[in-house]
N, C-alpha and C. Protein backbone atom coordinates (compact mmCIF):
# COMPACT_ATOMS: atom_id res chain seq x y z
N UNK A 1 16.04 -7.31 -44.76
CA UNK A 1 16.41 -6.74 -43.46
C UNK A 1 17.04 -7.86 -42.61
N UNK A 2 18.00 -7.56 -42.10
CA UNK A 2 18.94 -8.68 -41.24
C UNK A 2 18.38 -8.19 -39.96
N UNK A 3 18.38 -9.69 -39.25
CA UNK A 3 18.31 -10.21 -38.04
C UNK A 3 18.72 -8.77 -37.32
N UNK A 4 19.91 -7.95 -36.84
CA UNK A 4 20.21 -7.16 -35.92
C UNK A 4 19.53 -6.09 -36.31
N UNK A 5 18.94 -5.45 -37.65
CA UNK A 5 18.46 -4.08 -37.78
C UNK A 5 16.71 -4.37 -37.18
N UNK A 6 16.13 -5.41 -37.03
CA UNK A 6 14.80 -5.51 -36.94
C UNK A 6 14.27 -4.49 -35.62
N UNK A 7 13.65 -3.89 -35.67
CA UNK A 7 13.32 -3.16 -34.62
C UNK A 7 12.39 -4.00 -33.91
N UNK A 8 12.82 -3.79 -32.08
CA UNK A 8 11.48 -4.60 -31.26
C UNK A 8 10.82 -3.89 -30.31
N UNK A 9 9.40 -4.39 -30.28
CA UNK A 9 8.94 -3.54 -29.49
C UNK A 9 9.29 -3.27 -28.33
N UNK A 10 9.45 -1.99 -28.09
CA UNK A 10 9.72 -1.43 -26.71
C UNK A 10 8.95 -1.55 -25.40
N UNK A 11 7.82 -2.15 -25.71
CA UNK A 11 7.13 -3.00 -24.45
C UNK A 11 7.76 -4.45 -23.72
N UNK A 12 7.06 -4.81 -25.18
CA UNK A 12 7.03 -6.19 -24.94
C UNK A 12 8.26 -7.27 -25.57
N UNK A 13 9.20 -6.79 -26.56
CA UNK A 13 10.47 -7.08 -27.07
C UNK A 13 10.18 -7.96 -28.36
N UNK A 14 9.14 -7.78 -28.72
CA UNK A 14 8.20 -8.86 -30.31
C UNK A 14 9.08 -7.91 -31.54
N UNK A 15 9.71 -8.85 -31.77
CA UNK A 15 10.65 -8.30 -33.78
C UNK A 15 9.18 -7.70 -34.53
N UNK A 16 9.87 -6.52 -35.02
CA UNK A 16 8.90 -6.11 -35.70
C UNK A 16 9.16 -5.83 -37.12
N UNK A 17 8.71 -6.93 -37.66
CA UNK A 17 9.53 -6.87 -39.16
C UNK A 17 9.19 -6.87 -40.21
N UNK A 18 7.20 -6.84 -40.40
CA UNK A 18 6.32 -6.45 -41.76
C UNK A 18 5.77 -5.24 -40.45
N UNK A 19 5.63 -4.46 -41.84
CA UNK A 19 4.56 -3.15 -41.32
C UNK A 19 3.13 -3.43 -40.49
N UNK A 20 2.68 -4.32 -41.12
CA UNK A 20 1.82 -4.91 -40.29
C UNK A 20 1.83 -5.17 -38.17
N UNK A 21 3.31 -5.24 -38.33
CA UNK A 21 3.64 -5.91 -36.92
C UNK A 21 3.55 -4.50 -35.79
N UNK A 22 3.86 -3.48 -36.49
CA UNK A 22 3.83 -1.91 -35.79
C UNK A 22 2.47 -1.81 -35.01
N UNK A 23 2.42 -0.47 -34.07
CA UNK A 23 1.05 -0.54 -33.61
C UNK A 23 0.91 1.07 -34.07
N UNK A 24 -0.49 1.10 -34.19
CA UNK A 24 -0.96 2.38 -34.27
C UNK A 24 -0.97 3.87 -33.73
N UNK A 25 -0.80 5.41 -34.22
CA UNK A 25 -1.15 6.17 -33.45
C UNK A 25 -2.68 6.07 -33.20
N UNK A 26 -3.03 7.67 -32.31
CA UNK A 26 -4.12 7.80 -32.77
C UNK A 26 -4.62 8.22 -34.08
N UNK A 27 -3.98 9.14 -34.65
CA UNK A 27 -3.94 9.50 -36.40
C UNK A 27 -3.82 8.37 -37.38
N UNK A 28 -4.11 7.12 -36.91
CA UNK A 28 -3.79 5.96 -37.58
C UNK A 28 -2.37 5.60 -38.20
N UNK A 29 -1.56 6.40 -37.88
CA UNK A 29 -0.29 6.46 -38.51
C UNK A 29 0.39 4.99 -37.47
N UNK A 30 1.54 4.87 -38.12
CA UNK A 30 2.13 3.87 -37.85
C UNK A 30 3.43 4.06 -36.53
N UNK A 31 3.16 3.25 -35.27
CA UNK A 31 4.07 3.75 -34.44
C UNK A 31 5.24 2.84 -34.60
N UNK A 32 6.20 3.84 -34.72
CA UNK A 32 7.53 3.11 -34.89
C UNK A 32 8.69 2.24 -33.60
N UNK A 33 7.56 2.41 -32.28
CA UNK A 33 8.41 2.31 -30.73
C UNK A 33 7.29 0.66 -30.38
N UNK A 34 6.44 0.38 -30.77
CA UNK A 34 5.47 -0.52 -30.19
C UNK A 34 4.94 -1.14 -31.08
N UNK A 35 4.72 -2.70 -30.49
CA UNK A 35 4.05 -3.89 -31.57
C UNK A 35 2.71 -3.31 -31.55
N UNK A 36 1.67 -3.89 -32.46
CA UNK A 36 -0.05 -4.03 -32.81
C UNK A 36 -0.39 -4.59 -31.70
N UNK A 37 0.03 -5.39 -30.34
CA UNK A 37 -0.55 -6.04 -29.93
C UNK A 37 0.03 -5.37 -28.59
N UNK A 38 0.68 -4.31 -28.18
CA UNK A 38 0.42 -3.69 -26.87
C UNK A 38 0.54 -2.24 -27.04
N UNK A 39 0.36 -1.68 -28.42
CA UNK A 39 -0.04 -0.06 -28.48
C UNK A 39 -1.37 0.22 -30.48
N UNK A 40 -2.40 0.51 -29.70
CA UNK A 40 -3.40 0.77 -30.46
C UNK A 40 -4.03 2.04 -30.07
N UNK A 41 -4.44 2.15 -31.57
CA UNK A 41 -4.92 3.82 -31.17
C UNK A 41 -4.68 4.48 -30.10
N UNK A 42 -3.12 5.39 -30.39
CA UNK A 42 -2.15 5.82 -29.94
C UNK A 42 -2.31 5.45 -27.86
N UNK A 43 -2.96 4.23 -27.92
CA UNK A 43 -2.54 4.21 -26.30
C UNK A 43 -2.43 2.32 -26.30
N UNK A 44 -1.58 2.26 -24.96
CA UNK A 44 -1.34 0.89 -24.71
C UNK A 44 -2.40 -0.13 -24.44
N UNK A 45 -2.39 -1.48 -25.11
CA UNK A 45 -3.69 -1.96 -25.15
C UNK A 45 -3.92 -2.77 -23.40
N UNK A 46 -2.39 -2.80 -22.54
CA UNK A 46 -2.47 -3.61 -21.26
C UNK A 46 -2.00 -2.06 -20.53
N UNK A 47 -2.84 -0.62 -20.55
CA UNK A 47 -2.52 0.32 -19.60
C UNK A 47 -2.66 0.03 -18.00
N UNK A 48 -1.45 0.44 -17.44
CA UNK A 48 -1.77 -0.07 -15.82
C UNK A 48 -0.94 -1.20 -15.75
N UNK A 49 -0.43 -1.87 -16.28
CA UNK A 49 0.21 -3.19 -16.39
C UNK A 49 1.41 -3.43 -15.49
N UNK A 50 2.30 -3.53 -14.33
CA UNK A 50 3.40 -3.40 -13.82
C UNK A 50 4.54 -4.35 -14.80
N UNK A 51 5.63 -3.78 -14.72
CA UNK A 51 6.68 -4.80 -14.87
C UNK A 51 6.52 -5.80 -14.80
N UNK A 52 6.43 -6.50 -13.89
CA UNK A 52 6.14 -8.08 -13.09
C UNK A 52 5.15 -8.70 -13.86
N UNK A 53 4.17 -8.04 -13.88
CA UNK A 53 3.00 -8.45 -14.67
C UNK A 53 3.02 -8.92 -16.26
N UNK A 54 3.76 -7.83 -16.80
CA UNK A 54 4.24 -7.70 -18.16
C UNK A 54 5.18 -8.88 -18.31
N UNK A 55 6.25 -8.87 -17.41
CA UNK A 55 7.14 -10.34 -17.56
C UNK A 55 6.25 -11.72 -17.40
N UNK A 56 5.51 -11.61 -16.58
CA UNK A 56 4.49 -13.16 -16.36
C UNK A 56 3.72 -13.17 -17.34
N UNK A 57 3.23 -12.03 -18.22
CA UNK A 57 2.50 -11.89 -19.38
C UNK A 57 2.87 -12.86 -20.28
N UNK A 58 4.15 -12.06 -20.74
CA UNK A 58 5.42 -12.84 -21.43
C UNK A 58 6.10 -14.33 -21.58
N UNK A 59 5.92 -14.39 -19.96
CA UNK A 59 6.54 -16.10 -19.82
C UNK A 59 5.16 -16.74 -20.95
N UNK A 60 3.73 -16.57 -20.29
CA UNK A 60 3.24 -17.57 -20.53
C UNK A 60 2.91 -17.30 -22.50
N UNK A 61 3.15 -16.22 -23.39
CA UNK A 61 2.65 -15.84 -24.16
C UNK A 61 3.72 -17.14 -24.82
N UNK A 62 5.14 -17.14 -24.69
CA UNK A 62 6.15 -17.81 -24.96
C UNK A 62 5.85 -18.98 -24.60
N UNK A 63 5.74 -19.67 -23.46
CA UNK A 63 5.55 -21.32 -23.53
C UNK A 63 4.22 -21.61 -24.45
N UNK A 64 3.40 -20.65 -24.49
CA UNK A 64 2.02 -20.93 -25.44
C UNK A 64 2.48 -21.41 -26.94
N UNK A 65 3.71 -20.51 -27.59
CA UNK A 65 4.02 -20.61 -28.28
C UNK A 65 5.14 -22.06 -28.81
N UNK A 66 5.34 -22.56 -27.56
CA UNK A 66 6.37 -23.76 -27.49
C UNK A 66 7.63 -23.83 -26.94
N UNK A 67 8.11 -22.50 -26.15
CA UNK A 67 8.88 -22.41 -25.77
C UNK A 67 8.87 -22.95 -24.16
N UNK A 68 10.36 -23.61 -23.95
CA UNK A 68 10.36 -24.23 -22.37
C UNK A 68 10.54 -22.93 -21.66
N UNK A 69 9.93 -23.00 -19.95
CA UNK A 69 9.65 -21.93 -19.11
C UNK A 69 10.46 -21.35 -18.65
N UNK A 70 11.60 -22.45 -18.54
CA UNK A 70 12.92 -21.81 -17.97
C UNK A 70 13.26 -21.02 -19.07
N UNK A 71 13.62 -21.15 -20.46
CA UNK A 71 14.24 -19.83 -21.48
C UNK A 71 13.16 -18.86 -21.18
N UNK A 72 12.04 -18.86 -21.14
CA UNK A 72 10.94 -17.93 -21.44
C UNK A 72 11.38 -17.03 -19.83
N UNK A 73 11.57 -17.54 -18.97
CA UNK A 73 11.49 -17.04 -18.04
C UNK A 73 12.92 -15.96 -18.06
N UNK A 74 13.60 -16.51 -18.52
CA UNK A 74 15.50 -16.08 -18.39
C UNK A 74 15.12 -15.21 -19.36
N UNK A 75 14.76 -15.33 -20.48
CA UNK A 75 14.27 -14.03 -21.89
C UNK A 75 13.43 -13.06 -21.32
N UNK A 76 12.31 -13.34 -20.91
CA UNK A 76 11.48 -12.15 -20.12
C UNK A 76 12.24 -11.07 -19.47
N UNK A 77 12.66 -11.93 -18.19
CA UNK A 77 13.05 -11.11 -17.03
C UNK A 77 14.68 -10.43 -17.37
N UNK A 78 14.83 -10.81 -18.18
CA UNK A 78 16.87 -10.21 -18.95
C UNK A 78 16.19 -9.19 -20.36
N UNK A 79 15.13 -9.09 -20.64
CA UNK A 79 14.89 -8.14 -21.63
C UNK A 79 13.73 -7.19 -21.45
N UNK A 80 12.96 -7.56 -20.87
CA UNK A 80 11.60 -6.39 -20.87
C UNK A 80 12.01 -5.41 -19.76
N UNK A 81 12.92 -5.39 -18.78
CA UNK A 81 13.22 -4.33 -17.95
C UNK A 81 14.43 -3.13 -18.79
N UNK A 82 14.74 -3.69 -19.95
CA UNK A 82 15.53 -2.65 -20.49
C UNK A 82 14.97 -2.14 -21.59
N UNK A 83 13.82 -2.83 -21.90
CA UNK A 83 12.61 -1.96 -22.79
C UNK A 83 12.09 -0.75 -22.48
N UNK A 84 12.29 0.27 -23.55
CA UNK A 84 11.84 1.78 -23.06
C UNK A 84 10.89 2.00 -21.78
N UNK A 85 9.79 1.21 -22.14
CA UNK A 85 8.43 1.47 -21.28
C UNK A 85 9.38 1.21 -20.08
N UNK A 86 9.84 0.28 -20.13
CA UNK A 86 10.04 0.09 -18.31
C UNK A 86 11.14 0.89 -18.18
N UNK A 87 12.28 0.88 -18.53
CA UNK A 87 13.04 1.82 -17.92
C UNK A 87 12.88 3.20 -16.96
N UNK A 88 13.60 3.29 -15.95
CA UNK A 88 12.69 3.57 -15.00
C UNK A 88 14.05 5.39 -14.87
């Protein structure tokens, strides 16, 4: 699977690219719109969460990972507002 077909989650914008990476319905089936790590048994694991919140989520999940704050910050706030969930 190439780089552009990878599907990302529609929350949080995480490549989702072993089956593993999907999140759950409630039927245990596999959701094809959301990562494992913000939709489980068919509901969101950060419900209530604002935009804002979700992006500051983000910054810091990314510098955790090694990324500098300024990209993390410019990636957040330029991609999670055109993610399904938020689209308004």
């Amino acid at each position: 699977m190439d780089q552009n077909n990878i599907p990302l989650c529609q929350s949080c914008g995480m490549p989702m690219a072993k089956p593993e990476d999907f999140g759950k319905n409630s039927d245990h089936s596999q959701n094809k719109e959301y990562c494992r790590f913000c939709f489980k048994d068919g509901n969101f694991t950060d419900a209530g969460i604002t935009l804002e919140q979700k992006i500051e989520k983000n910054i810091q999940i990314a510098k955790q990972m090694g990324m500098p704050e300024e990209k993390a910050k410019e990636m957040a706030q330029s991609l999670i507002p055109t993610l399904k969930r938020w689209r308004k």
